[in-house]
N, C-alpha and C. Protein backbone atom coordinates (compact mmCIF):
# COMPACT_ATOMS: atom_id res chain seq x y z
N UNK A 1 7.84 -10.00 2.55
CA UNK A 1 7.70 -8.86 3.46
C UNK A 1 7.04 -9.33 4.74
N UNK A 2 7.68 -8.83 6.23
CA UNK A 2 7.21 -8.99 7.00
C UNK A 2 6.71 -7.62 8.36
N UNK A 3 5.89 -7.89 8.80
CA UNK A 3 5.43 -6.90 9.64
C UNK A 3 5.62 -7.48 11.08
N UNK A 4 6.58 -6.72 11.68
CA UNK A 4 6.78 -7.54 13.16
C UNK A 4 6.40 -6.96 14.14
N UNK A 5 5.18 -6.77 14.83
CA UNK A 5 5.14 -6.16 15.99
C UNK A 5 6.32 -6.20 17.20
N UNK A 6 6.37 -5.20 18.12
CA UNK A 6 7.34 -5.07 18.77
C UNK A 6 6.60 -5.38 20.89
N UNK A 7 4.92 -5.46 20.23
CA UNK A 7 4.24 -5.34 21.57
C UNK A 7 2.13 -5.39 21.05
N UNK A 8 1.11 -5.00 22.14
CA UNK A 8 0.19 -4.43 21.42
C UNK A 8 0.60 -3.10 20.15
N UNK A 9 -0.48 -3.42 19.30
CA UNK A 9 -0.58 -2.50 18.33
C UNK A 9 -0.71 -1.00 18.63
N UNK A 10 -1.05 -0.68 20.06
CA UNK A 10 -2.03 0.67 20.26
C UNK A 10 -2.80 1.38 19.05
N UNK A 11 -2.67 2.34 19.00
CA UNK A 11 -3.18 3.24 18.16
C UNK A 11 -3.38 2.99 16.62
N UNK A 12 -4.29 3.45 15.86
CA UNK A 12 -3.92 3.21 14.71
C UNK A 12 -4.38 4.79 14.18
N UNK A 13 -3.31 5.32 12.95
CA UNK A 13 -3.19 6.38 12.00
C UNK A 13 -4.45 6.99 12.03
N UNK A 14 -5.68 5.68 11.77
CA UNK A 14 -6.60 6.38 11.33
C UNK A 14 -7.42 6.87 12.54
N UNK A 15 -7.27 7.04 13.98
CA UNK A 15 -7.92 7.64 14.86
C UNK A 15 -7.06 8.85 15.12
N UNK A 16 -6.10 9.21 14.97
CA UNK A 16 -5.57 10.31 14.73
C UNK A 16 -4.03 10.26 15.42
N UNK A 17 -3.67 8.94 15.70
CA UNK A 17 -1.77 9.00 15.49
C UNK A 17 -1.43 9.74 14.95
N UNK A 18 -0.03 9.74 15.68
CA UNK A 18 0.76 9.87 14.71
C UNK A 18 2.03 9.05 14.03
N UNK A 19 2.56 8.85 13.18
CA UNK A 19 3.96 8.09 13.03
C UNK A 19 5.21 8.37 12.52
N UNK A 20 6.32 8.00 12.70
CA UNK A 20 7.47 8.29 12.32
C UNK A 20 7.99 6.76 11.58
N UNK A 21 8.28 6.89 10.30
CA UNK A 21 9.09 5.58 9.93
C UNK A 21 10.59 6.02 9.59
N UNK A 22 10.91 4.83 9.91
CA UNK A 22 12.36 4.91 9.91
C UNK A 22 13.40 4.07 9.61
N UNK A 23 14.51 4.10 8.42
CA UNK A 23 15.08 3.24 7.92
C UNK A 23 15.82 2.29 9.54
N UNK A 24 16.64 1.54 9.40
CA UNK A 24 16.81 1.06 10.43
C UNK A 24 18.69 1.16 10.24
N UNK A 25 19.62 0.30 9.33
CA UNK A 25 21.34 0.55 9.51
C UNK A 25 21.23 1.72 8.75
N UNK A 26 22.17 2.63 9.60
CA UNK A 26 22.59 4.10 9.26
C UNK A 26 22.20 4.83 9.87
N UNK A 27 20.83 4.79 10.45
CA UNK A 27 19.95 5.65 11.30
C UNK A 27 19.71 5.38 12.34
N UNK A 28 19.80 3.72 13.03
CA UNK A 28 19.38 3.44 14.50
C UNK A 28 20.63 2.59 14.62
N UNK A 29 21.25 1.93 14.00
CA UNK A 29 22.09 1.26 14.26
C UNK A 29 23.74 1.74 13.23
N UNK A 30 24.35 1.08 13.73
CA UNK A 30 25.98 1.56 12.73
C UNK A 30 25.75 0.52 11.44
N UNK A 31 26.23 1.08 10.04
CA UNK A 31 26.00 0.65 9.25
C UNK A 31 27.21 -0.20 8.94
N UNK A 32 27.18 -1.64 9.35
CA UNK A 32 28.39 -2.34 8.84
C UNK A 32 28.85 -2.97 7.22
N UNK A 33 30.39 -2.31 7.16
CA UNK A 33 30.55 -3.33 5.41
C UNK A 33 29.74 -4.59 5.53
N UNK A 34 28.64 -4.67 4.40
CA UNK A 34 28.20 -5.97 4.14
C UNK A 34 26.78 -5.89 4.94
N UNK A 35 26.68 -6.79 5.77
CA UNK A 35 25.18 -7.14 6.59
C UNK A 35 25.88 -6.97 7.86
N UNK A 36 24.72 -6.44 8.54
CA UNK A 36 24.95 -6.93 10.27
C UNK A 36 24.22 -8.16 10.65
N UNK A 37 25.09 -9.49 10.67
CA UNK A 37 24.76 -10.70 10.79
C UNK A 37 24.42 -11.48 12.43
N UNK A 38 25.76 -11.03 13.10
CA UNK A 38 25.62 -11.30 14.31
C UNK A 38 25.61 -10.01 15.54
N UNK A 39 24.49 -10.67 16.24
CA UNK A 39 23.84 -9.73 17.63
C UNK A 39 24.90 -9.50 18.48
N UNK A 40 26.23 -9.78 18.21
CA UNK A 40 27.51 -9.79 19.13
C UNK A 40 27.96 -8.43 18.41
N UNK A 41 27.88 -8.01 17.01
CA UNK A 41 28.10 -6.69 16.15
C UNK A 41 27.31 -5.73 15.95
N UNK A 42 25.83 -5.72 16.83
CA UNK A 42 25.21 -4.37 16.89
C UNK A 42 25.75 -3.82 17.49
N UNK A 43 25.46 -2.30 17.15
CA UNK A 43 26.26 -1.26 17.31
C UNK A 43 24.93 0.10 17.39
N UNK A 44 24.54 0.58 18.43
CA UNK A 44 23.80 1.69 18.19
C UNK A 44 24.24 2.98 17.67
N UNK A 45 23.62 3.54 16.88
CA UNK A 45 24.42 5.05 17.02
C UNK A 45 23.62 5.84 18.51
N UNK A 46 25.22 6.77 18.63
CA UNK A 46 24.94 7.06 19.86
C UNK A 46 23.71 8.28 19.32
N UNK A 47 22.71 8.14 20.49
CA UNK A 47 21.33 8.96 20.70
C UNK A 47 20.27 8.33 19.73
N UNK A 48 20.39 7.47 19.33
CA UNK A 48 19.37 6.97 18.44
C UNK A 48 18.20 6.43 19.59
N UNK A 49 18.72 5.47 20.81
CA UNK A 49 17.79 5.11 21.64
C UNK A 49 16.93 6.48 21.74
N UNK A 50 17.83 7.79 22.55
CA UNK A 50 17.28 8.88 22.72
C UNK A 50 16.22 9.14 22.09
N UNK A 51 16.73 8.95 20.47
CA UNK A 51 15.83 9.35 19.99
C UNK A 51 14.30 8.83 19.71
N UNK A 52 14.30 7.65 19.98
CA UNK A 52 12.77 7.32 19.42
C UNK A 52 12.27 7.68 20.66
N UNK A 53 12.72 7.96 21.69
CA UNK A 53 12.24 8.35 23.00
C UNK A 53 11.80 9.57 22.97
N UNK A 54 12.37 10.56 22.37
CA UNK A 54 11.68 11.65 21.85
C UNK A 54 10.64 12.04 21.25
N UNK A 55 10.59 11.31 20.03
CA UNK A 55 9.36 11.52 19.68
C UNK A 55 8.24 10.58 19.42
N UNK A 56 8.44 9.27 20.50
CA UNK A 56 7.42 9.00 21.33
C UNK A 56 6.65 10.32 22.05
N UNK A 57 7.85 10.63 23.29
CA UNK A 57 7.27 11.53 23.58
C UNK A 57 6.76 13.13 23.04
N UNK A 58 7.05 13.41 21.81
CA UNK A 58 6.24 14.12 20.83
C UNK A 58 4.89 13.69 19.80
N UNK A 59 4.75 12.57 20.90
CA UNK A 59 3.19 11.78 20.49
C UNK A 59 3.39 11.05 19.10
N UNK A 60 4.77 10.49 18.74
CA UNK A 60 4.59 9.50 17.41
C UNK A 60 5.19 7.96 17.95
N UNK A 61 3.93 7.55 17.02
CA UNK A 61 4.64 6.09 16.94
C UNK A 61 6.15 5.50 16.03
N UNK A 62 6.37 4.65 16.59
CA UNK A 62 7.78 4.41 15.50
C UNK A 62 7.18 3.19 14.73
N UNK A 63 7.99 3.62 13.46
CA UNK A 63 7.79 2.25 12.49
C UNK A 63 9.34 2.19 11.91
N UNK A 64 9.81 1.07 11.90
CA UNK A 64 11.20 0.59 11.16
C UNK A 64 11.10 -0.14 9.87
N UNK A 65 11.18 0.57 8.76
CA UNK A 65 11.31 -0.32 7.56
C UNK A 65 12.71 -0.28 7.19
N UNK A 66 12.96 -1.54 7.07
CA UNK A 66 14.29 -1.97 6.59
C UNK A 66 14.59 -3.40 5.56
N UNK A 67 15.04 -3.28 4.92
CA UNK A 67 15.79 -4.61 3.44
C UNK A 67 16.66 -5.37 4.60
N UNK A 68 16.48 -6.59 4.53
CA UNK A 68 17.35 -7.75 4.62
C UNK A 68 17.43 -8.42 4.25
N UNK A 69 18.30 -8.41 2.80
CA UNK A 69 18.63 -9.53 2.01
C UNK A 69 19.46 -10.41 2.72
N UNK A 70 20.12 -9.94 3.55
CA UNK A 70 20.91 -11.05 4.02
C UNK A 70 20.09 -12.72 4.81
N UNK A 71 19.19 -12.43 4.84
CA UNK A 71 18.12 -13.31 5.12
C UNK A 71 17.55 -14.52 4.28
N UNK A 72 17.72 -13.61 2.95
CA UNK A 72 17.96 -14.24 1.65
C UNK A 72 18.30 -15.29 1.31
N UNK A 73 19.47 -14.63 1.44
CA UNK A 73 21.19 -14.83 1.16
C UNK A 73 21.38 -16.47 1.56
N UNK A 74 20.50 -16.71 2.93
CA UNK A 74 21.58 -16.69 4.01
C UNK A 74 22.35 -16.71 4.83
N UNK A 75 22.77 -15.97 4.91
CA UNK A 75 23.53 -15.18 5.99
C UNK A 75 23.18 -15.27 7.34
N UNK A 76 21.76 -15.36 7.70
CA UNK A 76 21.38 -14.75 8.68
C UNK A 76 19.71 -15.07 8.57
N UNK A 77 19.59 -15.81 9.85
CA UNK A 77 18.56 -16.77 10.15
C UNK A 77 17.31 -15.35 10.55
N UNK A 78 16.18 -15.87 10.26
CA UNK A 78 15.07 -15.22 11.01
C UNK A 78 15.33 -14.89 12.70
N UNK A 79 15.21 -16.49 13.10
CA UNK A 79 15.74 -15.82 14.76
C UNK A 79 16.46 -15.12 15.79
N UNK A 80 17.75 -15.32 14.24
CA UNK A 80 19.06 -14.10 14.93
C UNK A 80 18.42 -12.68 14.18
N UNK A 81 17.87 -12.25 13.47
CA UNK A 81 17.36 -10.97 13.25
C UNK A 81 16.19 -10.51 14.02
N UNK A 82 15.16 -11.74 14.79
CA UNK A 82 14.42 -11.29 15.98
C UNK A 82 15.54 -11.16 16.97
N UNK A 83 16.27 -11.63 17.30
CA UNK A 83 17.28 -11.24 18.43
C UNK A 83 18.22 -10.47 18.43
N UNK A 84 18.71 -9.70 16.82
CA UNK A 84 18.82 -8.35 16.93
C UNK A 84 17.97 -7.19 17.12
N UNK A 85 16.71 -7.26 17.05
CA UNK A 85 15.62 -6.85 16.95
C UNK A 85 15.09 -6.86 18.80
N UNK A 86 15.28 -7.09 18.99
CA UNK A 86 14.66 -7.38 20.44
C UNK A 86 15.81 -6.58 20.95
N UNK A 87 17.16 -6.77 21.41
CA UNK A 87 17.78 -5.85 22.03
C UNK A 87 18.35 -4.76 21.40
N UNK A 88 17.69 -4.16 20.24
CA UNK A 88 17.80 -2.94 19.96
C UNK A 88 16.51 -2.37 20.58
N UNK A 89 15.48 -3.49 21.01
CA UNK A 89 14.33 -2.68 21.32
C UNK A 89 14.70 -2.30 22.50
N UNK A 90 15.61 -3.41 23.56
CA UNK A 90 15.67 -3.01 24.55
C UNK A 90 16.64 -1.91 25.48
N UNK A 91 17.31 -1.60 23.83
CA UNK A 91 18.01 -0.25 24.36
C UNK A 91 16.81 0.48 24.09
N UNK A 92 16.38 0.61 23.25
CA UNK A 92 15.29 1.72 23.13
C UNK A 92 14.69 1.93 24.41
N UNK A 93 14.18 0.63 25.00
CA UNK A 93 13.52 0.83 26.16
C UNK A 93 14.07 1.29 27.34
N UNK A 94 15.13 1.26 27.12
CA UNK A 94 16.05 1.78 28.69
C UNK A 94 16.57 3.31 28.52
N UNK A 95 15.96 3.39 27.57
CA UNK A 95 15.87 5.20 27.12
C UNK A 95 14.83 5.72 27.38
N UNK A 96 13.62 5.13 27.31
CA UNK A 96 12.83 5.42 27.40
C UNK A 96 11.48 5.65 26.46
N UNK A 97 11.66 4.66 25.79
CA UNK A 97 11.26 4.75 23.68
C UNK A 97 10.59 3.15 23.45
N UNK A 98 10.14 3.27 22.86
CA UNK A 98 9.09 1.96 22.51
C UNK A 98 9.37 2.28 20.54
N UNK A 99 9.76 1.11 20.16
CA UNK A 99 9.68 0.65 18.61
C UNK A 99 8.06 0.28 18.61
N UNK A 100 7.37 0.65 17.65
CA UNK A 100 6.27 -0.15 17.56
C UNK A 100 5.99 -1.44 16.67
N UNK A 101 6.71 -1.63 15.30
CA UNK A 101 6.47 -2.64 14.62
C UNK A 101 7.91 -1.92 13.76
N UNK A 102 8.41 -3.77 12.74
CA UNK A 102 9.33 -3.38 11.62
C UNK A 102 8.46 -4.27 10.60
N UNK A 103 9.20 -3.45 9.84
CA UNK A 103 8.59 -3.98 8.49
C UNK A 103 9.93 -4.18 7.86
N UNK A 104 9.72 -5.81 7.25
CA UNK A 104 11.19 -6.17 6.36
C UNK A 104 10.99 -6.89 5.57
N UNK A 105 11.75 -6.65 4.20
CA UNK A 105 11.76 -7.60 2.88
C UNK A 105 13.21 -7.66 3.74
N UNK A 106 12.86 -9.22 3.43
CA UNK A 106 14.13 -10.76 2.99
C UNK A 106 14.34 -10.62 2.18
N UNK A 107 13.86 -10.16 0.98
CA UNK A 107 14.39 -10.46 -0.69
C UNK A 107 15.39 -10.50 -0.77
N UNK A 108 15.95 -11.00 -1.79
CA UNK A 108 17.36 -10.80 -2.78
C UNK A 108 16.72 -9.97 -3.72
N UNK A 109 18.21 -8.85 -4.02
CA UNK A 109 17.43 -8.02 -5.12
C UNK A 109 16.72 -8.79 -6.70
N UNK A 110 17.62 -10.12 -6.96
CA UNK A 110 17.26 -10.87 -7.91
C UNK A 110 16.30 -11.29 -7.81
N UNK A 111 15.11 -11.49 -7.12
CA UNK A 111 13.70 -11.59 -6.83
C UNK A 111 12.87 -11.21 -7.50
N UNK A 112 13.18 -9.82 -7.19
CA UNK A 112 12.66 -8.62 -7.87
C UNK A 112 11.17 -8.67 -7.36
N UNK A 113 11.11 -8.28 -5.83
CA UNK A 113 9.44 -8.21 -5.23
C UNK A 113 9.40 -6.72 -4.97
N UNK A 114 7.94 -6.77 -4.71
CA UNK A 114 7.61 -5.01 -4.78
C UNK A 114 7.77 -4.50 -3.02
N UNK A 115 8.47 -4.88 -2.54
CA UNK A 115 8.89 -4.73 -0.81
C UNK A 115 10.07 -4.24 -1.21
N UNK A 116 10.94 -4.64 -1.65
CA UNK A 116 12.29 -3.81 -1.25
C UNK A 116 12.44 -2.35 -2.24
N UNK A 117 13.10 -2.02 -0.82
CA UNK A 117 13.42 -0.48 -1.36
C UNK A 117 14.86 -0.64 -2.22
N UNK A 118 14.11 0.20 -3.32
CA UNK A 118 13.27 1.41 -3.54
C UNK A 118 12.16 1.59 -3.54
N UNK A 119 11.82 0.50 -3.95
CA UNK A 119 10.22 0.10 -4.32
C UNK A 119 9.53 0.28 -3.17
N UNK A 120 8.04 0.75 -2.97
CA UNK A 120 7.33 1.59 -1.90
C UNK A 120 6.90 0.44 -1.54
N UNK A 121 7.12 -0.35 -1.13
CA UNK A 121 5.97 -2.20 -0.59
C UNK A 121 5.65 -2.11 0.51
N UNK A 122 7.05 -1.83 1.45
CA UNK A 122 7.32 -1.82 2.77
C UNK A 122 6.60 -0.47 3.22
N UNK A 123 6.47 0.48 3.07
CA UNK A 123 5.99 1.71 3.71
C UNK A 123 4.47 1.70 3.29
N UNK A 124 4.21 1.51 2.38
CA UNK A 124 2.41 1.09 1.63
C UNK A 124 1.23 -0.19 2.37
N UNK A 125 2.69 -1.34 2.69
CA UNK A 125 2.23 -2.43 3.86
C UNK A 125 1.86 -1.43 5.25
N UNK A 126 2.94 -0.68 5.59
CA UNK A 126 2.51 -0.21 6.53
C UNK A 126 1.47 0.70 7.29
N UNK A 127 1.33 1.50 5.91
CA UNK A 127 0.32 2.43 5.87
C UNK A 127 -1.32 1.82 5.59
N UNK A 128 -0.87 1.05 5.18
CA UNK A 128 -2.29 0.02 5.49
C UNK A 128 -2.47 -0.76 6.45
N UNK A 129 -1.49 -1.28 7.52
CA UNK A 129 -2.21 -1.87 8.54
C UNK A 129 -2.27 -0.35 9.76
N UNK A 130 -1.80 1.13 9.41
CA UNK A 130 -1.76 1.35 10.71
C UNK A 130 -2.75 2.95 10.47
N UNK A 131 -3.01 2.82 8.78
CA UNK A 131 -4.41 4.01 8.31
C UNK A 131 -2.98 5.56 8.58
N UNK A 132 -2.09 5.56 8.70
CA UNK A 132 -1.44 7.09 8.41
C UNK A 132 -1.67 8.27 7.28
N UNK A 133 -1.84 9.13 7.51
CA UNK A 133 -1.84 10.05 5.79
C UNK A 133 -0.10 9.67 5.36
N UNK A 134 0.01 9.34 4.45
CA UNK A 134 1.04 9.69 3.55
C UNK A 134 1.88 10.91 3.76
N UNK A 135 1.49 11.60 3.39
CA UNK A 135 1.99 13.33 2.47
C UNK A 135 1.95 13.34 3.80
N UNK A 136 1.90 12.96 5.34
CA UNK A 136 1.99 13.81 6.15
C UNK A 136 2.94 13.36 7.47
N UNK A 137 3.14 12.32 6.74
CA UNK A 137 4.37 11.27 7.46
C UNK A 137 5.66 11.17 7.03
N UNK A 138 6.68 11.41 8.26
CA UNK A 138 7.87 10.82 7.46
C UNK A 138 8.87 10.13 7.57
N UNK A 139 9.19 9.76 6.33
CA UNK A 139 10.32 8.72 6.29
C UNK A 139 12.27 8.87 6.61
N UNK A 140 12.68 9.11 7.40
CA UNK A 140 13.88 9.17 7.96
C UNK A 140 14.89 8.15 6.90
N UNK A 141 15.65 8.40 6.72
CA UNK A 141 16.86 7.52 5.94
C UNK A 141 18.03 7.68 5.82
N UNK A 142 18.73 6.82 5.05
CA UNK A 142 20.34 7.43 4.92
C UNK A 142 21.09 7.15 3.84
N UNK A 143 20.22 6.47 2.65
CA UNK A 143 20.56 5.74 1.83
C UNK A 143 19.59 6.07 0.55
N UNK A 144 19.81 6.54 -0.80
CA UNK A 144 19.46 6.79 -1.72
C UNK A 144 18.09 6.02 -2.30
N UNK A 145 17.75 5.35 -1.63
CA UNK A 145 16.77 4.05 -1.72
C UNK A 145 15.42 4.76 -0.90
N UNK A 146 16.06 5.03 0.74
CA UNK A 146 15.20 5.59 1.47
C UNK A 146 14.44 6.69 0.69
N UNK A 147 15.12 7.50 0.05
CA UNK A 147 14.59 8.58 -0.15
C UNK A 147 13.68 8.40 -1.46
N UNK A 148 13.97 7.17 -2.69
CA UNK A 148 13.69 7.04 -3.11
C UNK A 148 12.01 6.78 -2.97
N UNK A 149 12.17 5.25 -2.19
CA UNK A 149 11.03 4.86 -1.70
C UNK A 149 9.97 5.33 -1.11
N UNK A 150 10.65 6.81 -0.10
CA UNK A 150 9.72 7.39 0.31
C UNK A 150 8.81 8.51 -0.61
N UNK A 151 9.51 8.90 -1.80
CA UNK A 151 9.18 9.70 -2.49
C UNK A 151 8.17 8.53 -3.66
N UNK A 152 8.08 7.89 -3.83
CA UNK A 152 7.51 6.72 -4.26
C UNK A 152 5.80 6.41 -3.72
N UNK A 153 6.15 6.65 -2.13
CA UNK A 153 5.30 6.47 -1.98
C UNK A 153 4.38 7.64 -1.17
N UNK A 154 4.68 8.66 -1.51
CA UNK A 154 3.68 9.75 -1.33
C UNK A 154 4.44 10.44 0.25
N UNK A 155 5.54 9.64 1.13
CA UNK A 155 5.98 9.93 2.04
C UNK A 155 6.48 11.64 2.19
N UNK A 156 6.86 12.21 3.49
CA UNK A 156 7.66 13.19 3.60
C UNK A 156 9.10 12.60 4.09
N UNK A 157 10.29 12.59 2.83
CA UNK A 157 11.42 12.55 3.15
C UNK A 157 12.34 13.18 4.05
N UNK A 158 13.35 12.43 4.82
CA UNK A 158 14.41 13.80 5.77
C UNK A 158 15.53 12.53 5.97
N UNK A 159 16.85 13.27 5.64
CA UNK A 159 18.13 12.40 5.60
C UNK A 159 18.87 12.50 6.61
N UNK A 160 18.99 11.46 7.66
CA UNK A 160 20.38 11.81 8.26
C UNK A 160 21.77 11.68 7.50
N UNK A 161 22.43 12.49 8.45
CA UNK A 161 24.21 12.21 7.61
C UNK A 161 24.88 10.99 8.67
N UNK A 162 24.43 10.34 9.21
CA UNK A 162 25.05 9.05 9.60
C UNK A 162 25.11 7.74 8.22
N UNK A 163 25.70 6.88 8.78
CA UNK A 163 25.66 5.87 7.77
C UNK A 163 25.98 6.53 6.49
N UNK A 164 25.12 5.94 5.60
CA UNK A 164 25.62 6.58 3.67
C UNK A 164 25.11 7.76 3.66
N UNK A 165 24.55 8.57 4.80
CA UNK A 165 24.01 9.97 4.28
C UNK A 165 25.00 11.15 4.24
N UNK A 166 26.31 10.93 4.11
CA UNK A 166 27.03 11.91 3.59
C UNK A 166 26.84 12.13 1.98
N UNK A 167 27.24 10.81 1.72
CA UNK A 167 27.33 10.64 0.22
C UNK A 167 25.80 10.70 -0.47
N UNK A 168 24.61 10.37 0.62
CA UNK A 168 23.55 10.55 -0.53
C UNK A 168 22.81 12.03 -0.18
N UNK A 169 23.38 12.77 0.64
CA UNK A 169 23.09 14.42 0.67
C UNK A 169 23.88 14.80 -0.50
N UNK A 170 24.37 14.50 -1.36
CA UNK A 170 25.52 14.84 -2.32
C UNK A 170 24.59 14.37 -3.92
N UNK A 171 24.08 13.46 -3.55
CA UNK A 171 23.17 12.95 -4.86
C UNK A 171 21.54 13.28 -4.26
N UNK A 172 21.34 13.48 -3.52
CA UNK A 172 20.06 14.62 -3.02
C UNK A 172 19.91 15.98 -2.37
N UNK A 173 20.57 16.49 -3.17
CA UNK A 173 20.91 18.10 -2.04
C UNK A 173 19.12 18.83 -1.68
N UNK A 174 18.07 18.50 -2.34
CA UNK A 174 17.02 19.42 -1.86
C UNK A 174 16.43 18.35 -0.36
N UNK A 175 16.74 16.97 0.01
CA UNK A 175 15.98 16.47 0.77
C UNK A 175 16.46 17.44 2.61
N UNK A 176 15.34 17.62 3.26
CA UNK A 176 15.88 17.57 4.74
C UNK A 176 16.99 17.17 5.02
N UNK A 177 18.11 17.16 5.63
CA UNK A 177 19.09 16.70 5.80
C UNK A 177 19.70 17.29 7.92
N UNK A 178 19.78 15.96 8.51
CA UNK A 178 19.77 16.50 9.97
C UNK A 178 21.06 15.12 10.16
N UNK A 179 21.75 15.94 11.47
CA UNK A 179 22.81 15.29 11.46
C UNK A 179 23.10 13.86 11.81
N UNK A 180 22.10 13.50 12.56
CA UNK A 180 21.40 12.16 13.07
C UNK A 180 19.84 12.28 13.45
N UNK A 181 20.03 10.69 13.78
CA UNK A 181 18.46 11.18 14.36
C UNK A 181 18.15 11.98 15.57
N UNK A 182 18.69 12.12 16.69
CA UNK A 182 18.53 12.60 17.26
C UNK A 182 18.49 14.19 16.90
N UNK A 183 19.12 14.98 16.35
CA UNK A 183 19.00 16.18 16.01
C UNK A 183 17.83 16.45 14.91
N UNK A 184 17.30 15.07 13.99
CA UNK A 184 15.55 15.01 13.62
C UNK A 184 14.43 15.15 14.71
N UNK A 185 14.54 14.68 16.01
CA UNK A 185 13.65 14.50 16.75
C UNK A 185 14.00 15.84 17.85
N UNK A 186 15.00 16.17 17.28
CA UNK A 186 15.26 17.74 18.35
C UNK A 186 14.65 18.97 17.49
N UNK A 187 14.30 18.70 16.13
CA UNK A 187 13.70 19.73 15.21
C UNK A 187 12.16 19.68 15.46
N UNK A 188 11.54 18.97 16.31
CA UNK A 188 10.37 18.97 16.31
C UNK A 188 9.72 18.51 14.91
N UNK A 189 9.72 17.35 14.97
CA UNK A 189 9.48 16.68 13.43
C UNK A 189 8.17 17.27 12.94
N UNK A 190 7.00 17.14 13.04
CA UNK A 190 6.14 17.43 12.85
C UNK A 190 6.03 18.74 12.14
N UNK A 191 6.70 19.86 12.94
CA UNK A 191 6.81 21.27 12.08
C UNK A 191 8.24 21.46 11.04
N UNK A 192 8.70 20.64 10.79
CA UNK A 192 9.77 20.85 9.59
C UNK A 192 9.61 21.16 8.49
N UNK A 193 10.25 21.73 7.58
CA UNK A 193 9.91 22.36 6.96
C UNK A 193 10.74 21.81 5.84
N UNK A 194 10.75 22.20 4.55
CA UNK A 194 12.02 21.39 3.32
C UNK A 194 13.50 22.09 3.53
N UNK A 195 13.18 23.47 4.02
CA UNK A 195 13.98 24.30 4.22
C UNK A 195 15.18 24.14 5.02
N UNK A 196 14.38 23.52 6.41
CA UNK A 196 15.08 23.38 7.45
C UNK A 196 15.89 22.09 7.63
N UNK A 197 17.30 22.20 7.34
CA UNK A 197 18.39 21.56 7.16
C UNK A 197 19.89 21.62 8.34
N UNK A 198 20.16 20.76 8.43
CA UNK A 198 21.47 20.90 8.83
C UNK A 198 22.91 20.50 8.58
């Protein structure tokens, strides 16, 4: 597991941040068959920049937890995943949105380490270097894992239907469910409710 800053740390949870974590393919980026290996095949979803720009400016920090086994694997070197990582930041930034840190298991699931999701590693790492309440944070996803993990770890779950979140609103019908992220960060995250779905 790794924790990658994206810049200074600013703020931390425990002076009274706030944060948003957030799976990363399906929700900020297009979810490709297999791994997204090469920085020539990112693909944003459209308004995702928008969106962390939003609720920046609704006073949260962003956190990205995401699995890359392909790292593993692999597939796919550390430096080309900082250099997908960097110009996804820098769409973010030309939106107007700041990533603050990702958090990523390399594992292979055959490993079997307590970082990859499902398993709460990655969101528990995080919540310890940045002091957040739990129960009062939440975890964005799109993938049966996300929701898992976040429920795992004391998180507040909410699904987009991009990426696999058609199919895992279908095997989670009570979670939040918003059509992307951007229409999460247009609900005014903070006051959502379990109710409030789309």
């Amino acid at each position: 597991m790794q924790g990658r800053d994206s810049g200074p740390t600013g703020n931390a949870g425990a002076d009274g941040s706030k944060f948003i974590l957030l799976d990363r393919d399906g929700v900020l980026n297009e979810d490709l068959p297999g791994s997204l290996c090469r920085l020539e095949d990112l693909r944003m979803i459209p308004g995702a920049a928008q969106a962390v720009a939003l609720l920046n400016a609704q006073g949260f920090q962003v956190l990205v937890i995401t699995n890359q086994a392909c790292v593993g694997r692999g597939q796919l070197s550390m430096g080309t995943l900082d250099a997908i990582h960097a110009e996804m930041e820098r769409q973010v930034q030309v939106a107007g949105g700041r990533i603050e840190a990702w958090f990523i298991c390399a594992h292979r699931s055959e490993e079997k380490c307590s970082c990859r999701k499902p398993l709460p590693g990655l969101l528990l790492a995080a919540q310890a270097r940045y002091g957040f309440p739990m129960a009062e944070t939440w975890f964005v996803g799109d993938a049966g894992r996300d929701i898992e993990a976040s429920i795992a770890a004391g998180c507040r779950p909410a699904l987009v239907l991009t990426g696999k979140g058609g199919k895992t609103q279908l095997e989670h019908p009570g979670i939040p469910a918003f059509a992307d992220l951007l229409a999460f960060a247009r609900s005014n995250a903070g006051g959502v409710q379990a109710s409030d779905r789309e």
